[in-house]
PDB file of N, CA and C in Angstrom:
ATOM      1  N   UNK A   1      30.985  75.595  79.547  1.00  0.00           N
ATOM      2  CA  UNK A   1      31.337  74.234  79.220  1.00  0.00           C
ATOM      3  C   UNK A   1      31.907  73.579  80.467  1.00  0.00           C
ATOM      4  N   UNK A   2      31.387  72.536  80.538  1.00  0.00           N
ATOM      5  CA  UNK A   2      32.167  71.690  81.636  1.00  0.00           C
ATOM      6  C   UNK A   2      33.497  70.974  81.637  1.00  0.00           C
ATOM      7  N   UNK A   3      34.308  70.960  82.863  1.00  0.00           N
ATOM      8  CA  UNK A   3      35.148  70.097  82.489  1.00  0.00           C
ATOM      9  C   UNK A   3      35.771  69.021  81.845  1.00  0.00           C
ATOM     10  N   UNK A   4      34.251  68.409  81.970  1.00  0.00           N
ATOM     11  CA  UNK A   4      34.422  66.644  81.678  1.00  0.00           C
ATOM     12  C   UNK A   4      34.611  67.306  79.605  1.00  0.00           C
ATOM     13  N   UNK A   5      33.714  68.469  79.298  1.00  0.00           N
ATOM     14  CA  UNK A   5      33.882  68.579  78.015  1.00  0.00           C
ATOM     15  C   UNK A   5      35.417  68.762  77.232  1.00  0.00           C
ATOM     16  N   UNK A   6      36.021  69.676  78.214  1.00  0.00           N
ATOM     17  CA  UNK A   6      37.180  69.941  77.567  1.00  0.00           C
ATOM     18  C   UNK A   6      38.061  68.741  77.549  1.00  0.00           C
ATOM     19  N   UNK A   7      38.246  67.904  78.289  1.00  0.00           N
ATOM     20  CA  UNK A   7      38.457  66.691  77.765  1.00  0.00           C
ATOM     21  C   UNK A   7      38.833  65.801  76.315  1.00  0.00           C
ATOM     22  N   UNK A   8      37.594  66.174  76.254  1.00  0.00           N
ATOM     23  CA  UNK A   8      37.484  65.348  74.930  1.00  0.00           C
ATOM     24  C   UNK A   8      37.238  66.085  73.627  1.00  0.00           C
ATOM     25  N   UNK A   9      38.019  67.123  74.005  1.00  0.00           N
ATOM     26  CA  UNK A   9      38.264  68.143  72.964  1.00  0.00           C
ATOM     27  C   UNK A   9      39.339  67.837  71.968  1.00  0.00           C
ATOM     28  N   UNK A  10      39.183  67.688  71.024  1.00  0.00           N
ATOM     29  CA  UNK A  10      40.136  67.310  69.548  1.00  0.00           C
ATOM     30  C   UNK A  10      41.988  67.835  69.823  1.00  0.00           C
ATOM     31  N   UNK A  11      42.711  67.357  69.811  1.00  0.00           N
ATOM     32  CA  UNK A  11      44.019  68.096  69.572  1.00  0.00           C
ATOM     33  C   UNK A  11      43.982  68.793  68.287  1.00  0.00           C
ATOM     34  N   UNK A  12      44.696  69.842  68.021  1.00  0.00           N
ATOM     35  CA  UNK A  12      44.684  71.028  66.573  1.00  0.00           C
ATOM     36  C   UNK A  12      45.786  69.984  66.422  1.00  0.00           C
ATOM     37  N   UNK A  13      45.293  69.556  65.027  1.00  0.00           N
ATOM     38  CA  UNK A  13      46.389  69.146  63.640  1.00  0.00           C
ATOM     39  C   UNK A  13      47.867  69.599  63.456  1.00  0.00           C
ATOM     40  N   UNK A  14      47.381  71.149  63.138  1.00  0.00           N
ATOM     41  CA  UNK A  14      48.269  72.124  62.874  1.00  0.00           C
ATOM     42  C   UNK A  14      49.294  72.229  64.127  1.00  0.00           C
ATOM     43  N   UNK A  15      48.913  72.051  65.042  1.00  0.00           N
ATOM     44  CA  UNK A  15      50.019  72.525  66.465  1.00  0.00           C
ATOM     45  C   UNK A  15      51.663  71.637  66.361  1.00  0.00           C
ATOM     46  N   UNK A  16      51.372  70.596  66.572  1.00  0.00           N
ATOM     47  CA  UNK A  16      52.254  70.124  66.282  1.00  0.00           C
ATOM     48  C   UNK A  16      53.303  70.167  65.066  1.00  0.00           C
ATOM     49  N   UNK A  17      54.541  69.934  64.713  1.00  0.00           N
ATOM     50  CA  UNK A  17      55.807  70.688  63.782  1.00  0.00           C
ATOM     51  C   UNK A  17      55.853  68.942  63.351  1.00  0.00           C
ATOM     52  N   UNK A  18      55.998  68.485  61.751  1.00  0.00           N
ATOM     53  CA  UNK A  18      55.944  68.096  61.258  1.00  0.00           C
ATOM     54  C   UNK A  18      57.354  66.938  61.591  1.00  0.00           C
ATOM     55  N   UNK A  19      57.655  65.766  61.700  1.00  0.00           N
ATOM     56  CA  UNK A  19      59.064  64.953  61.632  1.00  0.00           C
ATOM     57  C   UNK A  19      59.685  64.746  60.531  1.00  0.00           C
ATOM     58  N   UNK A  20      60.747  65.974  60.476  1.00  0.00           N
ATOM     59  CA  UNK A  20      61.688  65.542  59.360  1.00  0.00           C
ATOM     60  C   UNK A  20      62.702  64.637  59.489  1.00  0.00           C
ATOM     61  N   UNK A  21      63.014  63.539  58.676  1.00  0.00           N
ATOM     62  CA  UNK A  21      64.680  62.842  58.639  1.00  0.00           C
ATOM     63  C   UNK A  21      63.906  61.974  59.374  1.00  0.00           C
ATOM     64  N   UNK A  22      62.964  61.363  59.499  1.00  0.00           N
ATOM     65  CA  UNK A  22      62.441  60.322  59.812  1.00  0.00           C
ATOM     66  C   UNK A  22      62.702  58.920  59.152  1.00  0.00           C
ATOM     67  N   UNK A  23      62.177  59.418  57.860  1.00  0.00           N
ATOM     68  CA  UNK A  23      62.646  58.180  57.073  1.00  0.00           C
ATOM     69  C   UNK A  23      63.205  58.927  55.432  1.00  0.00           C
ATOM     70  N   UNK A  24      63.459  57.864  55.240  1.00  0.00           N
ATOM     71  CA  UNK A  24      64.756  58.229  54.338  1.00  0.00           C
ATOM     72  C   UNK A  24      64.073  58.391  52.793  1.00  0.00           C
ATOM     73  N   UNK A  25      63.986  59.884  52.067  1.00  0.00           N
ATOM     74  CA  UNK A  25      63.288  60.107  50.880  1.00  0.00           C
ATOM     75  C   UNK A  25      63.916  59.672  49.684  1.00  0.00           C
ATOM     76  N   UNK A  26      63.594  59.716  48.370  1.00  0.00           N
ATOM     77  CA  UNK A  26      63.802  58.995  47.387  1.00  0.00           C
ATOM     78  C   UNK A  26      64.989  60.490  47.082  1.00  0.00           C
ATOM     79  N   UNK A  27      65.098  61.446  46.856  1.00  0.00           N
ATOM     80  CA  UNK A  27      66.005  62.506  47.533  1.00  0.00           C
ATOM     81  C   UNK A  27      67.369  62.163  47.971  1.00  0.00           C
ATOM     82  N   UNK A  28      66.713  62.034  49.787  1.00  0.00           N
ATOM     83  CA  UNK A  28      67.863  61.937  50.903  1.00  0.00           C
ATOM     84  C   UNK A  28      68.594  60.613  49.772  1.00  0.00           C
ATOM     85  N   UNK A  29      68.232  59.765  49.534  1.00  0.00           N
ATOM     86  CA  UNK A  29      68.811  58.697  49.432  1.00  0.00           C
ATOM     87  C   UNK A  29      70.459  58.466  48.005  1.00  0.00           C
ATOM     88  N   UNK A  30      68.957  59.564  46.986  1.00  0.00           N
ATOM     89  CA  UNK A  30      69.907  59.916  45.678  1.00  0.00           C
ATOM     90  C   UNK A  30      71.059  60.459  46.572  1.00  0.00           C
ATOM     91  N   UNK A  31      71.145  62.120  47.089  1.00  0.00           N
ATOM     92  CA  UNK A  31      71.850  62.701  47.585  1.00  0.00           C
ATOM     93  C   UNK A  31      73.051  62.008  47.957  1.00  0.00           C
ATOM     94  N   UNK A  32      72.745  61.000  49.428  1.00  0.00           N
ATOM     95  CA  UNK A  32      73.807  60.160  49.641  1.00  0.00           C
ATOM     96  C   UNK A  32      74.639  58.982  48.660  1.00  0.00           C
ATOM     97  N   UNK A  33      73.984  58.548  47.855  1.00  0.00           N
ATOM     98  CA  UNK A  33      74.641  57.679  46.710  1.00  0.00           C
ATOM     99  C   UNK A  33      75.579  58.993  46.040  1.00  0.00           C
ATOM    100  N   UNK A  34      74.746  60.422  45.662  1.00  0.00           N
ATOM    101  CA  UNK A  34      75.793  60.807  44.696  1.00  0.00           C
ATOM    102  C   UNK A  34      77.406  61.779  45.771  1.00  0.00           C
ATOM    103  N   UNK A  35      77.164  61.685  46.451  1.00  0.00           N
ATOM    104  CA  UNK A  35      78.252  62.200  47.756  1.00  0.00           C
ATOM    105  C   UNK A  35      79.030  60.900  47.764  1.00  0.00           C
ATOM    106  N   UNK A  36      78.464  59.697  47.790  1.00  0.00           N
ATOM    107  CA  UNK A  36      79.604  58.463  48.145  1.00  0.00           C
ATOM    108  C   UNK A  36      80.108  58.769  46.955  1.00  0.00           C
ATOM    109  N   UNK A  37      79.649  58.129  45.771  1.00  0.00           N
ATOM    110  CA  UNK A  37      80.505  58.668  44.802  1.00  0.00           C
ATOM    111  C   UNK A  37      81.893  60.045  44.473  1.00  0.00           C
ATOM    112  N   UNK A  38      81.159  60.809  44.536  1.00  0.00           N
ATOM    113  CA  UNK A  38      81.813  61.470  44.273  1.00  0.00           C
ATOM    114  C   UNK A  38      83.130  61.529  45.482  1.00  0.00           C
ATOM    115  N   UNK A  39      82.943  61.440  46.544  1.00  0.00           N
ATOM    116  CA  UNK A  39      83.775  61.148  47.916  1.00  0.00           C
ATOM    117  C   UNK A  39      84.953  60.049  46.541  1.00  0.00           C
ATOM    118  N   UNK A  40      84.515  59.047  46.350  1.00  0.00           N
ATOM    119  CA  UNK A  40      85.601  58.183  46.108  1.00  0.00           C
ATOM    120  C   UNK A  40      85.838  58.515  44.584  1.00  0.00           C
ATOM    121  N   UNK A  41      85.111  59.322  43.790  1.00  0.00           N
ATOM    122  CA  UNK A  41      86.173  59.882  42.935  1.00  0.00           C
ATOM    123  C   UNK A  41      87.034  60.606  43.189  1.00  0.00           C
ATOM    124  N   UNK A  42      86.987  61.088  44.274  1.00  0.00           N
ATOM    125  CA  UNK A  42      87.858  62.267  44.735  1.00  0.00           C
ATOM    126  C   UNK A  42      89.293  61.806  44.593  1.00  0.00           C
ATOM    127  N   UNK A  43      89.541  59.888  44.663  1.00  0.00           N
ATOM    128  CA  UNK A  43      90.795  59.588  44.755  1.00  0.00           C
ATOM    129  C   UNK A  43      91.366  59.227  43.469  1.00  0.00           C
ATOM    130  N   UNK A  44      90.354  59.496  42.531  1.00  0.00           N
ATOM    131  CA  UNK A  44      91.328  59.532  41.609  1.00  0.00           C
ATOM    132  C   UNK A  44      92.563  60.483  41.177  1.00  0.00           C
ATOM    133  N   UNK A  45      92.090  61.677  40.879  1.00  0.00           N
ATOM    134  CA  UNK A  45      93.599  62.497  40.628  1.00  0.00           C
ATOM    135  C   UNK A  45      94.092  62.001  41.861  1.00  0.00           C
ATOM    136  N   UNK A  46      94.694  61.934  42.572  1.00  0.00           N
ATOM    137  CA  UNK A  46      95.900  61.162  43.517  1.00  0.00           C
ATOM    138  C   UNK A  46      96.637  60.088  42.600  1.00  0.00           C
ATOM    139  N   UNK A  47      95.688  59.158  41.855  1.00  0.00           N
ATOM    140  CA  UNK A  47      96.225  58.144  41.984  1.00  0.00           C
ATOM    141  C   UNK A  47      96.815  58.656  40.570  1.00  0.00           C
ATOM    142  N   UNK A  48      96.154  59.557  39.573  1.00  0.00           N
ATOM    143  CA  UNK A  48      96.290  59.342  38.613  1.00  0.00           C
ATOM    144  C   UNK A  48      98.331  60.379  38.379  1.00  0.00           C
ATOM    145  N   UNK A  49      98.003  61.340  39.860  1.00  0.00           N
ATOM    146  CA  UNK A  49      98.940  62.215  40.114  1.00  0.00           C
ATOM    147  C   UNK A  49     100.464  61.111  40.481  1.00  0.00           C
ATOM    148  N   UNK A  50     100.041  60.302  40.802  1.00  0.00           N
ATOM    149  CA  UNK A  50     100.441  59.182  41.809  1.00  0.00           C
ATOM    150  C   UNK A  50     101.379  58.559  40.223  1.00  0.00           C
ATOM    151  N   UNK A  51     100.973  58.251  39.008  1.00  0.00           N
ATOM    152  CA  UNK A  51     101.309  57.442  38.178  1.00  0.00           C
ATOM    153  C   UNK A  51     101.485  58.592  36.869  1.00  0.00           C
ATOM    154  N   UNK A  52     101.826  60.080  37.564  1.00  0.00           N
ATOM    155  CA  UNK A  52     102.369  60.981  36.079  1.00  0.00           C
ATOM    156  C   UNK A  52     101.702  61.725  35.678  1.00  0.00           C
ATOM    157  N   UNK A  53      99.987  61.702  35.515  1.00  0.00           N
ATOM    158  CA  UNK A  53      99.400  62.279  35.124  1.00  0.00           C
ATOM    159  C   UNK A  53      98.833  63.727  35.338  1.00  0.00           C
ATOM    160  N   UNK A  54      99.671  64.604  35.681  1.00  0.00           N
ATOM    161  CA  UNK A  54      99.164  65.674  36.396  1.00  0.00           C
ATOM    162  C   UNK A  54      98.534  66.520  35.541  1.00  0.00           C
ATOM    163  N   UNK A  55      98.269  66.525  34.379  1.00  0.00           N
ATOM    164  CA  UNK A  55      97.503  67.804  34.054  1.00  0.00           C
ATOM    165  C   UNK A  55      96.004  67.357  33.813  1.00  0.00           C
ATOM    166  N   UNK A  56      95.995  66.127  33.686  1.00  0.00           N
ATOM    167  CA  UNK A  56      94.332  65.255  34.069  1.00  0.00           C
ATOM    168  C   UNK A  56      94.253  65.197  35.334  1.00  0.00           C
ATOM    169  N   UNK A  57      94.933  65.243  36.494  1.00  0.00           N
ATOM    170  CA  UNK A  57      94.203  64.804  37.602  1.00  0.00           C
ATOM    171  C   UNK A  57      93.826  66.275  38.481  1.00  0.00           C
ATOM    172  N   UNK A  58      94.515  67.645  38.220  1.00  0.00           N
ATOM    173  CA  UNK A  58      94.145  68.457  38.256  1.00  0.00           C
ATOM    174  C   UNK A  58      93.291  69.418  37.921  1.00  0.00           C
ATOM    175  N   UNK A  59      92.808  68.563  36.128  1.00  0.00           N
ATOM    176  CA  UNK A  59      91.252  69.097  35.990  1.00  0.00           C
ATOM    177  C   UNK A  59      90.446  68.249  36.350  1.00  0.00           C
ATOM    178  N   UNK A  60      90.451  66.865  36.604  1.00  0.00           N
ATOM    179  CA  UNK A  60      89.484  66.264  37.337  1.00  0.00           C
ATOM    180  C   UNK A  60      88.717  66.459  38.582  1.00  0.00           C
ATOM    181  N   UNK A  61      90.360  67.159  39.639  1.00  0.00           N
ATOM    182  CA  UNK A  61      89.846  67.004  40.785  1.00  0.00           C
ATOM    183  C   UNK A  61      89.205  68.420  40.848  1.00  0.00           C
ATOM    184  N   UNK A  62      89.188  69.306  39.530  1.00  0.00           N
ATOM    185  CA  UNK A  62      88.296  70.467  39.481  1.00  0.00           C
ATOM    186  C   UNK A  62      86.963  70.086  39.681  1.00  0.00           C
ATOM    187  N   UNK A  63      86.894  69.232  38.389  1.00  0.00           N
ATOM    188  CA  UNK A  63      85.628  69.126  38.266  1.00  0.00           C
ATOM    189  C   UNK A  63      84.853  68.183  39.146  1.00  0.00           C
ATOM    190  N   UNK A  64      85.381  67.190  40.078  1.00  0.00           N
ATOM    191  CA  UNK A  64      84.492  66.355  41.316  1.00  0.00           C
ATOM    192  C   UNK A  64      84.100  67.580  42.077  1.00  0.00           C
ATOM    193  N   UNK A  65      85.090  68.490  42.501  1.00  0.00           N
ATOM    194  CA  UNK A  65      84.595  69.379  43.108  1.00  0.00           C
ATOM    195  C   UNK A  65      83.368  70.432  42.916  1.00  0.00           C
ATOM    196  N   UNK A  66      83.419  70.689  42.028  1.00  0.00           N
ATOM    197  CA  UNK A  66      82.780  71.540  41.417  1.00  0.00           C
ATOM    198  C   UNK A  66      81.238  70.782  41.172  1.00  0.00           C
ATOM    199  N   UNK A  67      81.160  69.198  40.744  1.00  0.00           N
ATOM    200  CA  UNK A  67      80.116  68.437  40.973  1.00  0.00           C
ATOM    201  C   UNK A  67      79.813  68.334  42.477  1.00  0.00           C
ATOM    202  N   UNK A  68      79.926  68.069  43.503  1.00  0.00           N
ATOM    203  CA  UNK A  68      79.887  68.324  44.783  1.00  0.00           C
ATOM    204  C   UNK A  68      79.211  69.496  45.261  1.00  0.00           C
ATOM    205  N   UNK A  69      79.916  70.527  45.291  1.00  0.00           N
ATOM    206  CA  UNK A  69      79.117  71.989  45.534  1.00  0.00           C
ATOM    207  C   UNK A  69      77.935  72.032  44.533  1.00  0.00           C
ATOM    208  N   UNK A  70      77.759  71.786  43.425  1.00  0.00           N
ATOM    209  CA  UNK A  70      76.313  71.778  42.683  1.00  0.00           C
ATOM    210  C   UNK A  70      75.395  71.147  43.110  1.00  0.00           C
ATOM    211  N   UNK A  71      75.624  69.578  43.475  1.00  0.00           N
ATOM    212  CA  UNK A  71      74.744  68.901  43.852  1.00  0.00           C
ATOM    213  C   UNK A  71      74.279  69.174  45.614  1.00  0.00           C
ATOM    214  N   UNK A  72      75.470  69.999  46.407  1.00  0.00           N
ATOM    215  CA  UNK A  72      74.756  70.124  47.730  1.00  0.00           C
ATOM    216  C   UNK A  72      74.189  71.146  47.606  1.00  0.00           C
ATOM    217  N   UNK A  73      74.261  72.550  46.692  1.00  0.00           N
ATOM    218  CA  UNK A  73      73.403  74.028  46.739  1.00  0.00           C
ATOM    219  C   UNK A  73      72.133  73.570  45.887  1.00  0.00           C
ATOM    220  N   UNK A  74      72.259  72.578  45.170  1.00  0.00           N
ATOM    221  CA  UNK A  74      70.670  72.065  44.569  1.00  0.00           C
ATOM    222  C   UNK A  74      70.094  71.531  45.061  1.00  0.00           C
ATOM    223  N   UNK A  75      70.514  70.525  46.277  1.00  0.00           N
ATOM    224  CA  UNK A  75      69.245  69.903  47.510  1.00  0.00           C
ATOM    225  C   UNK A  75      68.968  70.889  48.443  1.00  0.00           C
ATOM    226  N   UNK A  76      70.160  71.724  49.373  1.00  0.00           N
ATOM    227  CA  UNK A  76      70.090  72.396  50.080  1.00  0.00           C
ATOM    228  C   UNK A  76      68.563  73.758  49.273  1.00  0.00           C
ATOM    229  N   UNK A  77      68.790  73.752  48.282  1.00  0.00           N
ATOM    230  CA  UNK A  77      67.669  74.961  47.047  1.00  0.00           C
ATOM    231  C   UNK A  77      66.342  74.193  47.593  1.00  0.00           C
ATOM    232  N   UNK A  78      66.271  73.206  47.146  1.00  0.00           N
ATOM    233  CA  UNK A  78      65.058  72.173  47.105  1.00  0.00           C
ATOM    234  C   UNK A  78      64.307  71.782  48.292  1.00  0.00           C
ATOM    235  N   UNK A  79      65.596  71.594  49.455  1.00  0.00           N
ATOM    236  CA  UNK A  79      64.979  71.115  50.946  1.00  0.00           C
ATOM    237  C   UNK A  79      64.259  72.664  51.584  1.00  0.00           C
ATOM    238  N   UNK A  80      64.846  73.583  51.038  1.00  0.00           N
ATOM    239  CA  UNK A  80      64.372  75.318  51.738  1.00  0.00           C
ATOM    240  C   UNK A  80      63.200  75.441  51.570  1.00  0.00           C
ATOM    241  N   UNK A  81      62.997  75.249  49.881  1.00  0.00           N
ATOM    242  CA  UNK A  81      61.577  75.503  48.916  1.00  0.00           C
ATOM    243  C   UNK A  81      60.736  74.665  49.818  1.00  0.00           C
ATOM    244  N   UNK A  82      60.816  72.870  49.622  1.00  0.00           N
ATOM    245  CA  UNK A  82      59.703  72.271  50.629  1.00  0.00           C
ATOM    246  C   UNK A  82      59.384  72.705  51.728  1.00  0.00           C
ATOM    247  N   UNK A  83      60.424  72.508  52.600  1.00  0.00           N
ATOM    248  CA  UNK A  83      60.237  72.913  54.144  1.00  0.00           C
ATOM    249  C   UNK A  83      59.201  74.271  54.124  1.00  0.00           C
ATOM    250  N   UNK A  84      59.596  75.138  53.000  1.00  0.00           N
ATOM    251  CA  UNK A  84      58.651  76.424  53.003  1.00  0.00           C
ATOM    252  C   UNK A  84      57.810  76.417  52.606  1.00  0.00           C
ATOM    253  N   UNK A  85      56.997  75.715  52.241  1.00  0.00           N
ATOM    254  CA  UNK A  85      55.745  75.272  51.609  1.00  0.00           C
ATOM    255  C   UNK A  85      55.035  74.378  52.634  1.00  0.00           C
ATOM    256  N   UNK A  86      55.672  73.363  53.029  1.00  0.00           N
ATOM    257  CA  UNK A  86      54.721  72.608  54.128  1.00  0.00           C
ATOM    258  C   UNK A  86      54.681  73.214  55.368  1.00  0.00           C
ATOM    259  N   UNK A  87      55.297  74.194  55.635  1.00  0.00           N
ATOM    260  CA  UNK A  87      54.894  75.175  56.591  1.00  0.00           C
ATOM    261  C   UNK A  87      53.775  75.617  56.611  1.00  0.00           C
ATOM    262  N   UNK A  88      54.227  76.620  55.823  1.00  0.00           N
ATOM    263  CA  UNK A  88      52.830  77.310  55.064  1.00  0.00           C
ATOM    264  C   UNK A  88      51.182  76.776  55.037  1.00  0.00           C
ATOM    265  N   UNK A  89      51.697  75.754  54.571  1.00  0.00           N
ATOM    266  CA  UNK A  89      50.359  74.787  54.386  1.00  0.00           C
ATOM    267  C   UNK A  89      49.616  74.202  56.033  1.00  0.00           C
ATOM    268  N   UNK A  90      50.844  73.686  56.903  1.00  0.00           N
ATOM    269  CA  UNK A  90      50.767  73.757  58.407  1.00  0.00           C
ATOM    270  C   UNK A  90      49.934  74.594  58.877  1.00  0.00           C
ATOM    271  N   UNK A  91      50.479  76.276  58.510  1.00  0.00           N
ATOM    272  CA  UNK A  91      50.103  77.307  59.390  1.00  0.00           C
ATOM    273  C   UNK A  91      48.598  77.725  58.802  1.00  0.00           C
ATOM    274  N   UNK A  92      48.427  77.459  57.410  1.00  0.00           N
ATOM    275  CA  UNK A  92      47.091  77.101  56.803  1.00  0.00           C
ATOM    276  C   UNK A  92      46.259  76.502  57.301  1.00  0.00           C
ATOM    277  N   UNK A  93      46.356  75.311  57.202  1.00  0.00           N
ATOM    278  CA  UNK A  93      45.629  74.440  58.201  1.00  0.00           C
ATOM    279  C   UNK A  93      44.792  74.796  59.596  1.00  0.00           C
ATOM    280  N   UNK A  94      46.095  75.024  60.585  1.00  0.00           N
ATOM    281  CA  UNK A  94      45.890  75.775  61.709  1.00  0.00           C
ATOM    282  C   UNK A  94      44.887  76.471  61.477  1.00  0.00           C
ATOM    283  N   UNK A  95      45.141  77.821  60.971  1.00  0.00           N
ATOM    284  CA  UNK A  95      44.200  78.896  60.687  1.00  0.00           C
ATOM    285  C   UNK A  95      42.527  78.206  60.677  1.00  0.00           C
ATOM    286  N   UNK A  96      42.482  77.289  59.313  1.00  0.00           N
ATOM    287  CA  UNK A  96      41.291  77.247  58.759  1.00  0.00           C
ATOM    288  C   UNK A  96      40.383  76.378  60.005  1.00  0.00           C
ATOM    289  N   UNK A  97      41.436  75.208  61.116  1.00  0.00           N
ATOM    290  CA  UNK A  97      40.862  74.634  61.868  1.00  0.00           C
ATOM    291  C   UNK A  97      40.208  75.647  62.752  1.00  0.00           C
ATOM    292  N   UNK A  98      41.370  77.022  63.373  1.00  0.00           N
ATOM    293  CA  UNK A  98      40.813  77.619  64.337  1.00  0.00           C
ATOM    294  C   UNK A  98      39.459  78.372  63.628  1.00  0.00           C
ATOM    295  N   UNK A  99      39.375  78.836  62.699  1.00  0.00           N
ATOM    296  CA  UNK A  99      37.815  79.567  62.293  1.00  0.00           C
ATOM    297  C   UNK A  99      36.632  78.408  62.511  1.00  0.00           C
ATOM    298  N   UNK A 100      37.022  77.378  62.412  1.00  0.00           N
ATOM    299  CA  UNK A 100      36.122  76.483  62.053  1.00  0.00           C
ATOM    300  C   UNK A 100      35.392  76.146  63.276  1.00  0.00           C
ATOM    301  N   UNK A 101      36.132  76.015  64.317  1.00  0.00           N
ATOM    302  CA  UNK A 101      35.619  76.182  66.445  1.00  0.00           C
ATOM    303  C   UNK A 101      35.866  77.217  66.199  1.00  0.00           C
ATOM    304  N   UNK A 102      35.887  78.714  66.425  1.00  0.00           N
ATOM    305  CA  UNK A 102      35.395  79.780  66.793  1.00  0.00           C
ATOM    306  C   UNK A 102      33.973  79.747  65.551  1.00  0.00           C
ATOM    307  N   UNK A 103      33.560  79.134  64.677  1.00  0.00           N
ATOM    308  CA  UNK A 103      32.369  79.251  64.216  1.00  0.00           C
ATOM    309  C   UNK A 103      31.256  78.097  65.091  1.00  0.00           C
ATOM    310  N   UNK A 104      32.426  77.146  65.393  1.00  0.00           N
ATOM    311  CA  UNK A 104      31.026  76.173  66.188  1.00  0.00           C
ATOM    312  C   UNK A 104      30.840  76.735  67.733  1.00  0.00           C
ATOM    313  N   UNK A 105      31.616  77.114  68.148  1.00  0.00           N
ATOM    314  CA  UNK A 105      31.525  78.188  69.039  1.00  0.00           C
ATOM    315  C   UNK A 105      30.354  79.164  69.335  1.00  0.00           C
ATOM    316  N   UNK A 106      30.367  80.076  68.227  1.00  0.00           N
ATOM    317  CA  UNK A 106      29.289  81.215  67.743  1.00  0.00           C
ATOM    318  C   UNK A 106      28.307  80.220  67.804  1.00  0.00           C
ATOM    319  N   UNK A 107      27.993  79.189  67.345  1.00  0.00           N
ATOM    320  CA  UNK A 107      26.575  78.445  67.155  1.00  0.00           C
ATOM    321  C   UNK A 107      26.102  78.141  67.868  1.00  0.00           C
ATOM    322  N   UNK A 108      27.296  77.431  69.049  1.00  0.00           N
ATOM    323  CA  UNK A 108      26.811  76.876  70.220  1.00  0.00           C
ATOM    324  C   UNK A 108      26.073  78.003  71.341  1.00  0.00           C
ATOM    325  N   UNK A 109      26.493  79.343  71.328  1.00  0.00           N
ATOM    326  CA  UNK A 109      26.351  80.374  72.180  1.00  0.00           C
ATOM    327  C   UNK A 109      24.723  80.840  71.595  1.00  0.00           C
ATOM    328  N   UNK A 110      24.465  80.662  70.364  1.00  0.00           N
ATOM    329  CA  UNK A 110      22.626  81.188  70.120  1.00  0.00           C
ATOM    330  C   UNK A 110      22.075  80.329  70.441  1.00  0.00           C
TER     331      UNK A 110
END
């Protein structure tokens, strides 16, 4: 093959690693609404501690917490699963492109 050919040889699909956090998913977005939230429930038992109430603001501030860690080990669950799948599918790709020139390859050589 000549120079001038390799040229104008296709870039592989697959080579390149996909841009995450690019733009902002219907996800990322929930995620951050339910973190603000919960961030500023956080001030309630204070306030409620603040005006007497201590045996409510101490199961409250259980339970923001406890909402918090659920909702970040259930995206953090979710972002692993994708990311591991569109890999996959990436390195798929790849694969099926490279058989596909090493078959036009073989053709070109008979």
């Amino acid at each position: 093959m000549s120079p001038v050919g390799k040229r104008n040889k296709k870039p592989q699909r697959g080579s390149k690693k996909p841009q995450r956090g690019s733009r902002k998913t219907y996800t990322k977005k929930m995620m951050s609404r339910i973190i603000t939230v919960a961030l500023i429930d956080m001030q309630l038992p204070f306030v409620l501690a603040f005006l007497g109430k201590t045996n409510i603001a101490e199961t409250l501030g259980g339970l923001i917490v406890t909402e918090i860690i659920g909702v970040f080990l259930v995206y953090c669950a979710k972002s692993f699963f994708e990311t591991r799948e569109a890999e996959k599918n990436r390195i798929a790709e790849g694969q099926a492109e490279q058989q596909v020139e090493e078959t036009e390859e073989s053709e070109d050589i008979t």
